[in-house]
Protein backbone atom coordinates (compact mmCIF):
# COMPACT_ATOMS: atom_id res chain seq x y z
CA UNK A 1 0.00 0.00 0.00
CA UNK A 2 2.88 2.39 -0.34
CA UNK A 3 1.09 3.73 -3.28
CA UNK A 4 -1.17 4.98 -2.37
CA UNK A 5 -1.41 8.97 -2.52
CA UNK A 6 -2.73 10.23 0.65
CA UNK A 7 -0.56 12.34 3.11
CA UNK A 8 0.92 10.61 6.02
CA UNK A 9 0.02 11.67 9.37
CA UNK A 10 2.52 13.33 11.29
CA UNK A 11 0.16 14.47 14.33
CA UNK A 12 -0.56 11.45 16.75
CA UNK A 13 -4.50 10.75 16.74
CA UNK A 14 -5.88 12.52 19.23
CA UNK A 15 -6.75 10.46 22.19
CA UNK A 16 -9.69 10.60 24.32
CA UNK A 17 -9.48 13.44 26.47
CA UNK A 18 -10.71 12.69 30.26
CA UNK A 19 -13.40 14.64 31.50
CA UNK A 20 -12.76 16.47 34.42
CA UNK A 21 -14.46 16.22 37.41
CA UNK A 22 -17.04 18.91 37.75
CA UNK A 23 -18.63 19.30 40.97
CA UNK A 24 -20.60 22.88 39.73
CA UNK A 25 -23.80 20.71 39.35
CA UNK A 26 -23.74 18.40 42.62
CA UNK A 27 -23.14 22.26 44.01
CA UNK A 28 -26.26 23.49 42.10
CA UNK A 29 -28.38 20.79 43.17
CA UNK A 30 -27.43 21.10 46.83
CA UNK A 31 -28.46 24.79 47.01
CA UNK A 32 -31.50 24.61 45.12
CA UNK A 33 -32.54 22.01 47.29
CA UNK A 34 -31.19 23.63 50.76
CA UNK A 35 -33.21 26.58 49.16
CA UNK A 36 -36.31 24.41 48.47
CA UNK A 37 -36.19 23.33 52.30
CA UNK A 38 -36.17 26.90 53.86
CA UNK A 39 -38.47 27.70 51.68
CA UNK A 40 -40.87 25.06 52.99
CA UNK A 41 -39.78 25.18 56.17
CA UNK A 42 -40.70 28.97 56.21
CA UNK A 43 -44.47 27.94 54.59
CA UNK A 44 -44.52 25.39 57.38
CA UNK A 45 -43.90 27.46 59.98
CA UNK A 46 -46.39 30.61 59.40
CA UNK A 47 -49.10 27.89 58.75
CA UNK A 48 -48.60 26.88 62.58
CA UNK A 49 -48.60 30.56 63.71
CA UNK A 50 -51.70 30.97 61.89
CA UNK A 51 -52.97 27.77 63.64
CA UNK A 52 -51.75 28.61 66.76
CA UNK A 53 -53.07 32.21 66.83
CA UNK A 54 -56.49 31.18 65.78
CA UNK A 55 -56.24 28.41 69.08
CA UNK A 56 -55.56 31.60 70.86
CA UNK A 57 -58.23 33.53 69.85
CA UNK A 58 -60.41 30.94 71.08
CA UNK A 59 -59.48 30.49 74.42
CA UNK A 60 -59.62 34.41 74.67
CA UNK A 61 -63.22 34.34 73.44
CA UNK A 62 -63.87 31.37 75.69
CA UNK A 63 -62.42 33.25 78.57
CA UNK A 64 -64.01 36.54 78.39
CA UNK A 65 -67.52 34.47 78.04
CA UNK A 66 -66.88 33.14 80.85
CA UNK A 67 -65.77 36.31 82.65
CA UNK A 68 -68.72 38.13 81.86
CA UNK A 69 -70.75 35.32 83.39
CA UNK A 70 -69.42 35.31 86.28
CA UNK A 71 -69.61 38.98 86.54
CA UNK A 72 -73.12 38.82 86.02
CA UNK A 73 -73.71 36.01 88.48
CA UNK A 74 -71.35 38.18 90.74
CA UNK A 75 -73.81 41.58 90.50
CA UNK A 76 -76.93 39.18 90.60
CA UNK A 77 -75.45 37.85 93.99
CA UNK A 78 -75.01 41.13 95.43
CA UNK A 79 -77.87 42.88 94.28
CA UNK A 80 -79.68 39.98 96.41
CA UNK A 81 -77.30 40.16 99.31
CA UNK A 82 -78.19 43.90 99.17
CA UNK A 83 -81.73 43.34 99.29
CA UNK A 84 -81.46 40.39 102.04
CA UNK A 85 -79.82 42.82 104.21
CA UNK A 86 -82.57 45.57 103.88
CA UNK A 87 -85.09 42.78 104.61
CA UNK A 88 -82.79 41.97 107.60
CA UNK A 89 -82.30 45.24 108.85
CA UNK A 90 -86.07 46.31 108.51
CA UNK A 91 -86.78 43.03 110.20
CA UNK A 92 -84.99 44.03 112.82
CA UNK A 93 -86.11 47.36 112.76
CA UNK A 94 -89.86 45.48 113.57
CA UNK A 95 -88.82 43.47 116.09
CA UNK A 96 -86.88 46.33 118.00
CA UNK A 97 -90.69 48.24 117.87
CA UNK A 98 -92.39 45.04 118.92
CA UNK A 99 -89.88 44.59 121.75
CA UNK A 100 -90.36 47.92 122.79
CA UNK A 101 -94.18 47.67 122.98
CA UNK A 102 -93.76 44.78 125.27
CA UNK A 103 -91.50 46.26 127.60
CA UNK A 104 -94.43 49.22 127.92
């Protein structure tokens, strides 16, 4: 095969070159998923505030309802404690007259 007319290669045939080792997209991945997790974390978190807060508002409700009944149960108490004592006093009164008009 010497005759034949084609130019002889001088330059070595290139050989496979190795591919480096690239770490740029276990990197990417990493962040975008660290950034992923805050962000659900974050979505997470003010859904339990909002939870929590509504809980709280409850029990607020809840409690003032019950304050104001006992407040009224309080005045209702008194008002008859008032009006026991006037009952008392003009008892009293009465039977300080009727003792009297024995004694005469």
């Amino acid at each position: 095969m010497s005759f034949e007319n084609f130019p002889a290669s001088t330059t070595p045939e290139p050989k496979p070159v190795k591919k480096k080792t690239d770490y740029r997209n276990l990197i990417t991945g990493v962040l975008v998923a660290g950034l992923l997790g805050t962000w659900g974390y974050i979505i997470y978190d003010k859904n339990q505030a909002k939870q929590e807060k509504v809980v709280l508002t409850t029990q607020v409700d809840s409690a003032n309802s019950s304050a104001k009944t006992l407040q009224k149960e309080l005045d209702d108490a008194t008002a008859k404690v008032d009006m026991l004592k006037s009952t008392n006093a003009k008892a009293d009164s009465l039977l300080r007259t009727k003792d009297k008009d024995i004694e005469a």
